[in-house]
C-alpha atoms as a PDB file:
ATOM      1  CA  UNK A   1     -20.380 -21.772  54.982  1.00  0.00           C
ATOM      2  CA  UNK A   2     -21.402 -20.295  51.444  1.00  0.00           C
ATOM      3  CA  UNK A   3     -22.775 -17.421  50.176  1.00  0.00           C
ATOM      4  CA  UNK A   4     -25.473 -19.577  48.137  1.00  0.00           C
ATOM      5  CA  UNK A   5     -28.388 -18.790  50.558  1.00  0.00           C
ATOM      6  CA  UNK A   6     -31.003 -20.816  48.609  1.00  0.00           C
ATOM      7  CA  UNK A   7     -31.375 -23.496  45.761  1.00  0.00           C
ATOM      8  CA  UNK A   8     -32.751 -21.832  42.686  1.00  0.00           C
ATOM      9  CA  UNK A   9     -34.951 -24.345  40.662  1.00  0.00           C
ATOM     10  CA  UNK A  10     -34.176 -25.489  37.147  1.00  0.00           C
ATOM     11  CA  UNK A  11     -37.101 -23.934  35.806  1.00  0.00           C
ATOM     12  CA  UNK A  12     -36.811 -21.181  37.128  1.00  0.00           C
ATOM     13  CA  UNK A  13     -33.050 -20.948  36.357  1.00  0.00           C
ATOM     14  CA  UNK A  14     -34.157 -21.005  32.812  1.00  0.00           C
ATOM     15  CA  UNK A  15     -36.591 -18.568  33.096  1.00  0.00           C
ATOM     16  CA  UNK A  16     -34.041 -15.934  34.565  1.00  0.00           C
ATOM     17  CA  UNK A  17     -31.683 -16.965  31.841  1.00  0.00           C
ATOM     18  CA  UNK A  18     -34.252 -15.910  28.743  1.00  0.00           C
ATOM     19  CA  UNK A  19     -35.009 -12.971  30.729  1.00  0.00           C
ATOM     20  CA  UNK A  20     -31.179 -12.222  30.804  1.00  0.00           C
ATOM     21  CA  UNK A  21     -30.786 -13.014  27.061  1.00  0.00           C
ATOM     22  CA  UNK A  22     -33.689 -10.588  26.202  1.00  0.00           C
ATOM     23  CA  UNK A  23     -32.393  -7.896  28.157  1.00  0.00           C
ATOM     24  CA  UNK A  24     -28.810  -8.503  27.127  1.00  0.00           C
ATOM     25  CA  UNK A  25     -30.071  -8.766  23.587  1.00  0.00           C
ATOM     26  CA  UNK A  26     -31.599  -5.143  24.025  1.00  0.00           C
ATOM     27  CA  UNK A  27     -29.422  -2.120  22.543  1.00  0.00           C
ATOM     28  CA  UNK A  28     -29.745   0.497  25.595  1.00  0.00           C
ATOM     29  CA  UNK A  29     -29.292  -2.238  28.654  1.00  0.00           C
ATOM     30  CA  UNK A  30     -26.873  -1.332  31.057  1.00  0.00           C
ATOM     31  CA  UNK A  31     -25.167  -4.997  32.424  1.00  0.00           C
ATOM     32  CA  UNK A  32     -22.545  -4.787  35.603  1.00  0.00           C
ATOM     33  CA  UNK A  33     -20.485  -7.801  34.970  1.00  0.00           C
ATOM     34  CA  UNK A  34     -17.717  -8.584  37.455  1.00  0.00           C
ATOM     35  CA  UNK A  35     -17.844  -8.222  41.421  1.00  0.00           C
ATOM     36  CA  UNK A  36     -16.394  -5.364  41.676  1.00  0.00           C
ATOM     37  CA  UNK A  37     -18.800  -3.664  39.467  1.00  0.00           C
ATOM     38  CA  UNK A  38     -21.608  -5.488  40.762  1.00  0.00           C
ATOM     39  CA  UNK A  39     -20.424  -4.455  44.483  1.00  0.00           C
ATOM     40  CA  UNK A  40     -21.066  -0.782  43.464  1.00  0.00           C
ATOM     41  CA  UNK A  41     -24.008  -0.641  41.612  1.00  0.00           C
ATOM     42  CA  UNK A  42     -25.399  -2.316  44.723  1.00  0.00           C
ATOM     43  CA  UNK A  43     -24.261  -0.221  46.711  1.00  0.00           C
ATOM     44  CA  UNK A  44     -25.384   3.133  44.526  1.00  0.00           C
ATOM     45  CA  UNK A  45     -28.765   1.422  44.451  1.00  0.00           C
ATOM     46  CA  UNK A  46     -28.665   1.140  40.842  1.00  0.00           C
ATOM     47  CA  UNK A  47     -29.254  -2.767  40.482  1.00  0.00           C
ATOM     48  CA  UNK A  48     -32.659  -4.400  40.022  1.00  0.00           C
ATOM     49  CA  UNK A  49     -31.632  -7.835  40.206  1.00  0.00           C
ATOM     50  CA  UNK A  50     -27.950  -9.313  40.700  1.00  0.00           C
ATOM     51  CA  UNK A  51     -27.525 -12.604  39.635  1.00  0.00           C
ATOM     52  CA  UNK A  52     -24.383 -14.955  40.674  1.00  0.00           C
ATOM     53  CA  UNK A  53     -22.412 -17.840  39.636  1.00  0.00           C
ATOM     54  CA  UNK A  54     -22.270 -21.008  42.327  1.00  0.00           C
ATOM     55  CA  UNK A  55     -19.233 -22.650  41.194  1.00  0.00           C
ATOM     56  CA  UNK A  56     -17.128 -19.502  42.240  1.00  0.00           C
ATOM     57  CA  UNK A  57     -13.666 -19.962  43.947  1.00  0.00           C
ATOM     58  CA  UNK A  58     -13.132 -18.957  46.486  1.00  0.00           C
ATOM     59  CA  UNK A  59     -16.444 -18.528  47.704  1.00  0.00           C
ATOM     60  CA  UNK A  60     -15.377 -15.761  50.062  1.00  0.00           C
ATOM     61  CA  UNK A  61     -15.488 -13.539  46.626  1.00  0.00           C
ATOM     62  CA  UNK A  62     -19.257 -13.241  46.599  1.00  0.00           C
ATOM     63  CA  UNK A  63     -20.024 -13.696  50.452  1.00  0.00           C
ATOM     64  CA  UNK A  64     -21.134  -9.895  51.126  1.00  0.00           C
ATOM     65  CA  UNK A  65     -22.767  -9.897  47.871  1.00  0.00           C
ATOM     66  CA  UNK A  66     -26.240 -11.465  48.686  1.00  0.00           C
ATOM     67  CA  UNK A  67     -26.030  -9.631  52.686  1.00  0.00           C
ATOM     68  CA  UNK A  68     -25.667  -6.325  50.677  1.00  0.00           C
ATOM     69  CA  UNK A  69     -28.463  -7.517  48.253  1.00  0.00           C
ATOM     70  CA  UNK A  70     -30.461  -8.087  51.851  1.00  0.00           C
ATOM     71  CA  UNK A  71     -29.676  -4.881  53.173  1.00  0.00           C
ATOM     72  CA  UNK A  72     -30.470  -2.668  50.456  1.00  0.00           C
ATOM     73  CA  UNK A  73     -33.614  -4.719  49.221  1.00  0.00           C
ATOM     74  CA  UNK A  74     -32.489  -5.841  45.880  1.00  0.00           C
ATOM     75  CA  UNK A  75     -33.632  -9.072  44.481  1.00  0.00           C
ATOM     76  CA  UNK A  76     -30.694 -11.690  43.509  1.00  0.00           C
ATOM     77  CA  UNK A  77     -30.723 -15.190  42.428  1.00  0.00           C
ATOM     78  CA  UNK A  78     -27.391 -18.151  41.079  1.00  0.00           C
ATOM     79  CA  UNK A  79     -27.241 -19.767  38.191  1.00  0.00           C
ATOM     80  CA  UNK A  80     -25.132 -23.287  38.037  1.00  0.00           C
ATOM     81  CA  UNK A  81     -21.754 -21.926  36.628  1.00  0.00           C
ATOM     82  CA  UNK A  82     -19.733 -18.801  35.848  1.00  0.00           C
ATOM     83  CA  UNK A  83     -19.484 -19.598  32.141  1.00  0.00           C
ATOM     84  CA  UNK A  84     -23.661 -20.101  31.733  1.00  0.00           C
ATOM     85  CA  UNK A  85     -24.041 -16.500  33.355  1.00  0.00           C
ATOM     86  CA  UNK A  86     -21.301 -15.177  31.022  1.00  0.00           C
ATOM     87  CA  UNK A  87     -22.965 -16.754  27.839  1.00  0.00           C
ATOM     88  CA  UNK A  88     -26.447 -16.021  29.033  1.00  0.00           C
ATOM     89  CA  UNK A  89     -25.498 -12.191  29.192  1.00  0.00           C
ATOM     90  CA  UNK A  90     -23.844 -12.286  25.633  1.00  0.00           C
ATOM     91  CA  UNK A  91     -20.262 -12.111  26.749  1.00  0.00           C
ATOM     92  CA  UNK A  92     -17.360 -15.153  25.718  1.00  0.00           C
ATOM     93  CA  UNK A  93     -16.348 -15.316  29.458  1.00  0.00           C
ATOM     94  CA  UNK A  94     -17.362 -16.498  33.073  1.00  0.00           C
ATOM     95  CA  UNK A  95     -18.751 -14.106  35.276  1.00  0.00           C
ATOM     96  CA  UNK A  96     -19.048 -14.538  38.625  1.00  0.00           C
ATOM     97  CA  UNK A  97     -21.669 -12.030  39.342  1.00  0.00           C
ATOM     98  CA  UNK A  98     -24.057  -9.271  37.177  1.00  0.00           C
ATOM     99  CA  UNK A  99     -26.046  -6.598  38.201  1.00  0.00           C
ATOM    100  CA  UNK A 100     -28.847  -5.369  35.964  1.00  0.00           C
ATOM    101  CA  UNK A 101     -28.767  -1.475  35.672  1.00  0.00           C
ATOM    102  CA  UNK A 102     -31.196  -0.720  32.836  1.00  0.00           C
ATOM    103  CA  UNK A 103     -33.771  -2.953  31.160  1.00  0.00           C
ATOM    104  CA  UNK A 104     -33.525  -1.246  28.346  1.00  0.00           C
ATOM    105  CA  UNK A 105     -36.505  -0.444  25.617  1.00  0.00           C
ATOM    106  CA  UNK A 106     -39.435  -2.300  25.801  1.00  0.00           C
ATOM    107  CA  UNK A 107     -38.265  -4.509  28.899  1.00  0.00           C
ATOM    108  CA  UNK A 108     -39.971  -2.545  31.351  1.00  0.00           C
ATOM    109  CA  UNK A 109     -41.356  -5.621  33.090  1.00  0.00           C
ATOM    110  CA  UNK A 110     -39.602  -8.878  32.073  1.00  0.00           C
ATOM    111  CA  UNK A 111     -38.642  -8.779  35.223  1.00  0.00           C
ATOM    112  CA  UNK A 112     -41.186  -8.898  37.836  1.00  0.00           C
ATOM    113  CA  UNK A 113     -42.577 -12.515  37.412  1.00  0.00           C
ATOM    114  CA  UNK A 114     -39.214 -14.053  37.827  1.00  0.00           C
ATOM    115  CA  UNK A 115     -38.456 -11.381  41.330  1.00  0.00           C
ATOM    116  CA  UNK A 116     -41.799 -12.507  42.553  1.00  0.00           C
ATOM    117  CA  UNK A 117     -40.760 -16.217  42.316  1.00  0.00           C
ATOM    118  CA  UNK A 118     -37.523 -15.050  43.687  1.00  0.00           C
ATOM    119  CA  UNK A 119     -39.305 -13.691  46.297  1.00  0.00           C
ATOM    120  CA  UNK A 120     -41.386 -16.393  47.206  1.00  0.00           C
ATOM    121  CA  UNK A 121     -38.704 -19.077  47.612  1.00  0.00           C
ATOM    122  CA  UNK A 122     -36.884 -17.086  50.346  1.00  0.00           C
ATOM    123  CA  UNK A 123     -40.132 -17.123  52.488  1.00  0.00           C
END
């Protein structure tokens, strides 16, 4: 059993990763690195989007993360390894999971075209 509930296309991978980089890029972005962190801004309702790692160990880490995601209606997607999300969100280590907080300015939407296709691979 993981907690990877569905395979994220390449494409689309990339896609969420040069949305990352722009928003990680962005002065007044709030970032959640770490599961613990994560955990609680889900939990507080503050994430828009969590995104995880799939090479975590041991997977039993992350396995509330995407039922919490579920529960509480927030969109979350993987990405292939804990040291691309760390790198893609501008910081020299692996994470296993983030949780976008704040866009920051000018971001308002760089978003919503990669939740929708989120969105639509779950159906």
């Amino acid at each position: 059993m993981s907690y990877v509930k569905f395979k994220v296309p390449d494409n689309l991978k990339n896609e969420l990763k040069n949305v990352l980089s722009k928003i990680a890029e962005s002065r007044d972005s709030k970032i959640r690195k770490g599961m613990n962190e994560v955990t609680k801004s889900i939990e507080r309702n503050n994430a828009k989007i969590v995104v995880m790692a799939e090479d975590v160990s041991p997977p039993e880490i992350l396995f509330h993360v995407p039922l919490l995601c579920e529960e509480k209606l927030i969109p979350y997607a993987y990405l292939s390894s804990k040291k691309e999300l760390g790198n893609t969100v501008r910081i020299n280590v692996g994470a296993s999971a983030i949780a976008i907080e704040n866009l920051g300015t000018g971001n308002d939407n760089v978003l919503d075209a990669v939740i929708k296709k989120l969105e639509d691979l779950k159906k």
